[in-house]
C-alpha atoms as a PDB file:
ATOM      1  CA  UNK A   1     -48.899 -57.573  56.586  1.00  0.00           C
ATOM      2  CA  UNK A   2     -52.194 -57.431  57.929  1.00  0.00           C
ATOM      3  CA  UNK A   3     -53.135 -54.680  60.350  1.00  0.00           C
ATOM      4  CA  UNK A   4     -56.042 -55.666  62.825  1.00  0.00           C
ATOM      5  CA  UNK A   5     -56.711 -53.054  65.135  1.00  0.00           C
ATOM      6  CA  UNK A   6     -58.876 -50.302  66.809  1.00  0.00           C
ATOM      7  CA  UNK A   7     -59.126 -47.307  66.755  1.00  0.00           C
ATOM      8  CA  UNK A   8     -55.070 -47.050  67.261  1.00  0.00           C
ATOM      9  CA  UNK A   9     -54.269 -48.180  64.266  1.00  0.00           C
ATOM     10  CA  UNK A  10     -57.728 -46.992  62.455  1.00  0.00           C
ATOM     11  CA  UNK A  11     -56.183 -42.988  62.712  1.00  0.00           C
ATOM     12  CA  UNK A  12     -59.110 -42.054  64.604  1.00  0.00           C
ATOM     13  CA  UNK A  13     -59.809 -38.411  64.683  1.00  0.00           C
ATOM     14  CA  UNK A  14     -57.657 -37.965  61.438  1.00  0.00           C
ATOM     15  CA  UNK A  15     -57.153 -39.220  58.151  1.00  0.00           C
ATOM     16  CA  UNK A  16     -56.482 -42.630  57.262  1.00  0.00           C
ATOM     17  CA  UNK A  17     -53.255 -41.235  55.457  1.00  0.00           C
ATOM     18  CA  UNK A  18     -51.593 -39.794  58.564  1.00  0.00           C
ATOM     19  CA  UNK A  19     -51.768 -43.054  60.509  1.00  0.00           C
ATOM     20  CA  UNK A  20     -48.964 -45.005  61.720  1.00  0.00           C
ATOM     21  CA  UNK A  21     -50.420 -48.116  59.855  1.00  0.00           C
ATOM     22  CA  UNK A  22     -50.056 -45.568  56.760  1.00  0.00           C
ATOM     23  CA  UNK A  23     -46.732 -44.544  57.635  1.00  0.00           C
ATOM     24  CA  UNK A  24     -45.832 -48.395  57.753  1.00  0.00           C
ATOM     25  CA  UNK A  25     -47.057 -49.287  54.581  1.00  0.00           C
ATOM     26  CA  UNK A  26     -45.325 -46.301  53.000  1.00  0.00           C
ATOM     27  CA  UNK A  27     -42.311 -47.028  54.208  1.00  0.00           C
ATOM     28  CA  UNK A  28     -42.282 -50.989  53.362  1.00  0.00           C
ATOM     29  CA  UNK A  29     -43.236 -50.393  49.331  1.00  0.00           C
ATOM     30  CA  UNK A  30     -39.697 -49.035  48.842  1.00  0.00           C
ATOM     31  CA  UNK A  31     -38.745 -52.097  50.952  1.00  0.00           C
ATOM     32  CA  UNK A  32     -37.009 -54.451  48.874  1.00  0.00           C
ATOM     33  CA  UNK A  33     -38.380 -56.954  47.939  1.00  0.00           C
ATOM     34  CA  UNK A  34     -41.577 -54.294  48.530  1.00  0.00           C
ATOM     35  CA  UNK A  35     -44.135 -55.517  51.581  1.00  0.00           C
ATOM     36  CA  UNK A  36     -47.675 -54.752  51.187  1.00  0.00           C
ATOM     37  CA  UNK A  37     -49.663 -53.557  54.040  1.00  0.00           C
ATOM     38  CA  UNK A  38     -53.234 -54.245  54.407  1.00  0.00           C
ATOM     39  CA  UNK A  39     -54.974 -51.995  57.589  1.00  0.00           C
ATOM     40  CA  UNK A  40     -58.148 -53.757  58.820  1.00  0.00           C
ATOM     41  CA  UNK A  41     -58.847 -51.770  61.498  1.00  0.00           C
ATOM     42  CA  UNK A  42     -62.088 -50.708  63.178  1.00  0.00           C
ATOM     43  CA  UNK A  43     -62.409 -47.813  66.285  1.00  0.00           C
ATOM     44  CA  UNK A  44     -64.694 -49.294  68.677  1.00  0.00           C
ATOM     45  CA  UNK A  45     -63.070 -53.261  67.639  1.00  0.00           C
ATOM     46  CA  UNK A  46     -63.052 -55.299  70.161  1.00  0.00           C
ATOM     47  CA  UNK A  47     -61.702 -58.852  70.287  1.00  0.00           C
ATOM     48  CA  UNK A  48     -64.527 -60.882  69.489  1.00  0.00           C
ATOM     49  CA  UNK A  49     -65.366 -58.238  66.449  1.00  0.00           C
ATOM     50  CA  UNK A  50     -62.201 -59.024  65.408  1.00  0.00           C
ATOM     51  CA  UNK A  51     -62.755 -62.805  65.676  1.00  0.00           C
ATOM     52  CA  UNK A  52     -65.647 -62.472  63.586  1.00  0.00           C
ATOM     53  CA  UNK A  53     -64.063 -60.411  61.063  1.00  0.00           C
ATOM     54  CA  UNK A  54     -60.558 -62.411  61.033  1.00  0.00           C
ATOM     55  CA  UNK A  55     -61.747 -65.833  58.838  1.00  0.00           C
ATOM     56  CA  UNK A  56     -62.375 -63.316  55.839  1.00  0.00           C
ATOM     57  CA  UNK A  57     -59.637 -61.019  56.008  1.00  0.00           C
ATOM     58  CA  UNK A  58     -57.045 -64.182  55.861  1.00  0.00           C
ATOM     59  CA  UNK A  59     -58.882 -65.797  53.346  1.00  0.00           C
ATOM     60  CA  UNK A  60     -59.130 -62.586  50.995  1.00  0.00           C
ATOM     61  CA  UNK A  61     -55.076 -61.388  51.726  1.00  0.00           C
ATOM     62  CA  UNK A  62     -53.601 -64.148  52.527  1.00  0.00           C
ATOM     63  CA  UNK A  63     -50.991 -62.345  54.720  1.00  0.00           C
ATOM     64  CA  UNK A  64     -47.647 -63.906  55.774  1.00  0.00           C
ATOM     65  CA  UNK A  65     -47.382 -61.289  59.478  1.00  0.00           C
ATOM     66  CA  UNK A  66     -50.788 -60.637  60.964  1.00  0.00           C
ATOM     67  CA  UNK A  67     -50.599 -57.390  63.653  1.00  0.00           C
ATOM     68  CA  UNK A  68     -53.226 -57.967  66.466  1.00  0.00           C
ATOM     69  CA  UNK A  69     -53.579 -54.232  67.997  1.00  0.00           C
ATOM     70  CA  UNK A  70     -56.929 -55.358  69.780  1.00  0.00           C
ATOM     71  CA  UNK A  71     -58.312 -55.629  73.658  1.00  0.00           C
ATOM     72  CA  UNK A  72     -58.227 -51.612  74.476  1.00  0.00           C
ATOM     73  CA  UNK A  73     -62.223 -51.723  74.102  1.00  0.00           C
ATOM     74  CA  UNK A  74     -62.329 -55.057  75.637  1.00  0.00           C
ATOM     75  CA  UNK A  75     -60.778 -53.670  78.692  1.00  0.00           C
ATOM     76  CA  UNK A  76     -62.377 -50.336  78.452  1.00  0.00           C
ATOM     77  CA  UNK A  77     -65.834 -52.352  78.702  1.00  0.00           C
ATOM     78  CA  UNK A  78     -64.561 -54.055  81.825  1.00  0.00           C
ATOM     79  CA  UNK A  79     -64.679 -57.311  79.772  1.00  0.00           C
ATOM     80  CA  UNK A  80     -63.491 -60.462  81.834  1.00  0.00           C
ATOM     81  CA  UNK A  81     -59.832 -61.147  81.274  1.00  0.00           C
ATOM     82  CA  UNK A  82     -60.228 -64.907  80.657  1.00  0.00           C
ATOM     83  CA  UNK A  83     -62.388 -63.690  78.024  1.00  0.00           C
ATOM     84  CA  UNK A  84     -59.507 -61.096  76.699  1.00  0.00           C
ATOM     85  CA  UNK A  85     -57.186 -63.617  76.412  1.00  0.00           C
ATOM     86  CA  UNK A  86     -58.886 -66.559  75.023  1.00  0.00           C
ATOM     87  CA  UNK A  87     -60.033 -64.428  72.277  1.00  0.00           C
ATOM     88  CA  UNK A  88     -56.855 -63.002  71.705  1.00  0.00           C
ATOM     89  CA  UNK A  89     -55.481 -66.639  72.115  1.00  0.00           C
ATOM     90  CA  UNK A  90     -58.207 -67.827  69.504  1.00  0.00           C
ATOM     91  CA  UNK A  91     -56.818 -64.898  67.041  1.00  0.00           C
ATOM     92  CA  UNK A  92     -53.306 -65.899  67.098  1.00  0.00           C
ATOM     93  CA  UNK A  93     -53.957 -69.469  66.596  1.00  0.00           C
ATOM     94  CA  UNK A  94     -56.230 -68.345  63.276  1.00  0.00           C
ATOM     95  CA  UNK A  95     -53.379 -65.957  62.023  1.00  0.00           C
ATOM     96  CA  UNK A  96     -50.792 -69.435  62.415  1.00  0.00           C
ATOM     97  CA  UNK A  97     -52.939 -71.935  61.118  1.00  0.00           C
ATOM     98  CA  UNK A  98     -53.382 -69.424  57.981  1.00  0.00           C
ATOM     99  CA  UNK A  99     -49.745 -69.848  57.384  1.00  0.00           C
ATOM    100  CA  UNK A 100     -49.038 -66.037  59.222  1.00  0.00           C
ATOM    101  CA  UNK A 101     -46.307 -64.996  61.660  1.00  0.00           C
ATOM    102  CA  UNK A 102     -48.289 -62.811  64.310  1.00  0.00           C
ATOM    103  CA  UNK A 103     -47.149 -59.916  66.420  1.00  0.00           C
ATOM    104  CA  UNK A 104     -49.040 -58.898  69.183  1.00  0.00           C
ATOM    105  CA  UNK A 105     -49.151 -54.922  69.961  1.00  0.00           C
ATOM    106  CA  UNK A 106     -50.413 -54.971  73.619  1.00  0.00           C
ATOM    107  CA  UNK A 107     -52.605 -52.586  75.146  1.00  0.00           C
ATOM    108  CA  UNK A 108     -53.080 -50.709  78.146  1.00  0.00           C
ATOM    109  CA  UNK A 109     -56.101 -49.392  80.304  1.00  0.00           C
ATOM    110  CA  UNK A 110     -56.474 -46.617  82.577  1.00  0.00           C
ATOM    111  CA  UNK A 111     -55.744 -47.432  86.502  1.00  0.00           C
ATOM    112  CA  UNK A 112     -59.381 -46.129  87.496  1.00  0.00           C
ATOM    113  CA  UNK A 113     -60.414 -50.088  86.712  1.00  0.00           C
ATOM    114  CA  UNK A 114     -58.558 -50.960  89.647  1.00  0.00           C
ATOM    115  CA  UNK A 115     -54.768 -52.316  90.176  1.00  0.00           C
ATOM    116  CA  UNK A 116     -56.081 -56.114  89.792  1.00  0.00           C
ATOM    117  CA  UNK A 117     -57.626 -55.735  86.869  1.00  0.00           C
ATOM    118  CA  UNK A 118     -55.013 -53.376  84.643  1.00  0.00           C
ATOM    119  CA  UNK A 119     -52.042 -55.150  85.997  1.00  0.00           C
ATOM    120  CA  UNK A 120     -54.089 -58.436  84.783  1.00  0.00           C
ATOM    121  CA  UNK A 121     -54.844 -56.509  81.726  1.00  0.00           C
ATOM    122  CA  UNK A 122     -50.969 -55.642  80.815  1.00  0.00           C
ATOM    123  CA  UNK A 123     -49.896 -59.418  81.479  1.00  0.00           C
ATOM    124  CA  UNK A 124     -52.807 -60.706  79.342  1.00  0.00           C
ATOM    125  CA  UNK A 125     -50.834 -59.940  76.554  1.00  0.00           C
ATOM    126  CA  UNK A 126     -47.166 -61.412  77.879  1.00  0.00           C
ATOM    127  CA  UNK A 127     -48.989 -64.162  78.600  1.00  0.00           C
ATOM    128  CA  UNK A 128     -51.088 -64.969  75.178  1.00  0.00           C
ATOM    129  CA  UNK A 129     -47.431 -64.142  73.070  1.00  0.00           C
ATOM    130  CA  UNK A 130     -45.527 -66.610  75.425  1.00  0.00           C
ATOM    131  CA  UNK A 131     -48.391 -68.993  74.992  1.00  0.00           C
ATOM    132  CA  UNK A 132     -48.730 -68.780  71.469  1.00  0.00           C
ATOM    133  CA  UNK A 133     -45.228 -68.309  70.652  1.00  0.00           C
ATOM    134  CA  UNK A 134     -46.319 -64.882  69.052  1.00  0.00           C
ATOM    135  CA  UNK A 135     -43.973 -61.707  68.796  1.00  0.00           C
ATOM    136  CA  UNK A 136     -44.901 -58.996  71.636  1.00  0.00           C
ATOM    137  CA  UNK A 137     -44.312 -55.875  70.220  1.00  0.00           C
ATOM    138  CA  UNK A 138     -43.670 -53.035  72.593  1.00  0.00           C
ATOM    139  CA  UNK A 139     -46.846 -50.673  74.195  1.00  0.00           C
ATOM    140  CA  UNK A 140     -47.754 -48.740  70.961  1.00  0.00           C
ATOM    141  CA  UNK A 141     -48.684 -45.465  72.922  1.00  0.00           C
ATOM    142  CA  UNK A 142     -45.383 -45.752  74.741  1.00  0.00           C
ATOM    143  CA  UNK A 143     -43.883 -42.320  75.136  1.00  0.00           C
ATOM    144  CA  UNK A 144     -46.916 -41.130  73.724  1.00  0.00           C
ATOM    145  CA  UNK A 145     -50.230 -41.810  76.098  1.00  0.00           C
ATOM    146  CA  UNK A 146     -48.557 -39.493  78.727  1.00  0.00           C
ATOM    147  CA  UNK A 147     -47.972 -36.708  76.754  1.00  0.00           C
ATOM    148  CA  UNK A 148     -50.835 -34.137  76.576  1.00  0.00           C
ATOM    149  CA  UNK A 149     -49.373 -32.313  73.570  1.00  0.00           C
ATOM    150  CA  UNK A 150     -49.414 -35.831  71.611  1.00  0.00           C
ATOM    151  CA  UNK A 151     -53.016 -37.173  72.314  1.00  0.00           C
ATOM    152  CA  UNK A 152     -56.422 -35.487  71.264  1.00  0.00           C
ATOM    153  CA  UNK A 153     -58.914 -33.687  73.284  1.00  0.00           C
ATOM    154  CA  UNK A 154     -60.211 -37.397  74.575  1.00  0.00           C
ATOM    155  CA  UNK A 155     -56.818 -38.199  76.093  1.00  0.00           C
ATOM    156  CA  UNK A 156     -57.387 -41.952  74.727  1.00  0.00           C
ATOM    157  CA  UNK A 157     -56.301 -41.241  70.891  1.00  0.00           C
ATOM    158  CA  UNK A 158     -52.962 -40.124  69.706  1.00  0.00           C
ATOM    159  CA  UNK A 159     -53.114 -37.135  67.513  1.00  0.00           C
ATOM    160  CA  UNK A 160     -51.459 -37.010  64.000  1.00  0.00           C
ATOM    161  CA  UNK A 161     -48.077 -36.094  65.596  1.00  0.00           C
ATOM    162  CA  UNK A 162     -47.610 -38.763  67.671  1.00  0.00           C
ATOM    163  CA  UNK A 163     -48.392 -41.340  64.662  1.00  0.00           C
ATOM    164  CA  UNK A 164     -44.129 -41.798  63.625  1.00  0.00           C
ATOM    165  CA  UNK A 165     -43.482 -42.052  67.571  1.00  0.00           C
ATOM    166  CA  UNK A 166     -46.027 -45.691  67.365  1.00  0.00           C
ATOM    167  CA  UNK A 167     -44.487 -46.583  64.102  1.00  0.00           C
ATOM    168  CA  UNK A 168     -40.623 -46.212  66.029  1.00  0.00           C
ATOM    169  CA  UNK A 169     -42.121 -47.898  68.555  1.00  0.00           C
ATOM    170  CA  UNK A 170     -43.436 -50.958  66.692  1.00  0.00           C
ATOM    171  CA  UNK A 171     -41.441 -50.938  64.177  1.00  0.00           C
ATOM    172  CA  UNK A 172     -37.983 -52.654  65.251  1.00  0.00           C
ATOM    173  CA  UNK A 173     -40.828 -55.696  66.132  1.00  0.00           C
ATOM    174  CA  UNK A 174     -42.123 -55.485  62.466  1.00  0.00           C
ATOM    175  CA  UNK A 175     -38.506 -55.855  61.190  1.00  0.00           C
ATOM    176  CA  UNK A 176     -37.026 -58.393  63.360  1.00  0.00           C
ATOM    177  CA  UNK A 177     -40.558 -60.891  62.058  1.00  0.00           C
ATOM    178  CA  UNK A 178     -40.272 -59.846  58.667  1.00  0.00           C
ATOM    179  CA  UNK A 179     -36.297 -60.931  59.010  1.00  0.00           C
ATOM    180  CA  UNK A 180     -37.283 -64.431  60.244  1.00  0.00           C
END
């Protein structure tokens, strides 16, 4: 599995080791047969960075499930949505055309952008997965970016406890792909 995130799934404000990406590939090693899990992820990534950096990263791991957890900078930056999702569109089809099953781990903005633009924002993602025939995993910060005791000081990042509430919330995605 490759992981290709932000700073989500990059443990920022922590170490790498108590991130849910971590957690993940801890718990798929004693998977059997064992799943290796390879976290690519960059705080401050945004969708194109991740388009530049995706060629390589399939190429060098050749993974069989590629997790997009990109497009919270994007939208942060007030990047056009069209934009968003043709990028994210542009990373699925790479991840398929490299043989991988993809999952996509939307993303969600703050409302201060304006109800337009973060309800376009949510649906970017519904639409790219049903477009792309891509596996839509659940919000990762779900249960988690509302809750002051489980985000940092920034309120953007999730703190080292929240980390096995992302993993619970992915994870049922993760199995049902690697099942298929």
């Amino acid at each position: 599995i490759l992981v290709l995130g932000d700073s989500i799934s990059a443990a920022y404000g922590m170490s790498l080791e108590q991130g849910w990406v971590s957690m993940l590939a801890a718990q798929l090693a004693d998977a059997s047969p064992p799943v290796a899990v390879i976290n690519a992820s960059i705080s401050g990534e945004t969708t194109a960075g991740g388009l530049r950096r995706l060629p390589l990263l399939l190429e060098q791991h050749q993974p069989t499930v590629v997790i997009i957890e990109l497009g919270a900078n994007d939208g942060l930056r007030g990047y056009p949505l069209a934009g968003l999702r043709a990028n994210l569109n542009k990373l699925v089809a790479m991840s398929q055309q490299a043989g991988a099953r993809v999952i996509l781990a939307p993303m969600e903005i703050p409302p201060n952008y304006g109800a337009r633009y973060t309800a376009g924002f949510r649906e970017s993602f519904v639409e790219v997965a049903g477009d792309t025939d891509s596996a839509l995993a659940p919000f990762l910060l779900d249960g988690v970016a509302t809750d002051p005791a489980l985000m940092q000081d920034d309120g953007l990042h999730p703190n080292p406890e929240a980390q096995a509430r992302l993993l619970q919330n992915i994870l049922p995605t993760i199995q049902t792909v690697l099942s298929h």
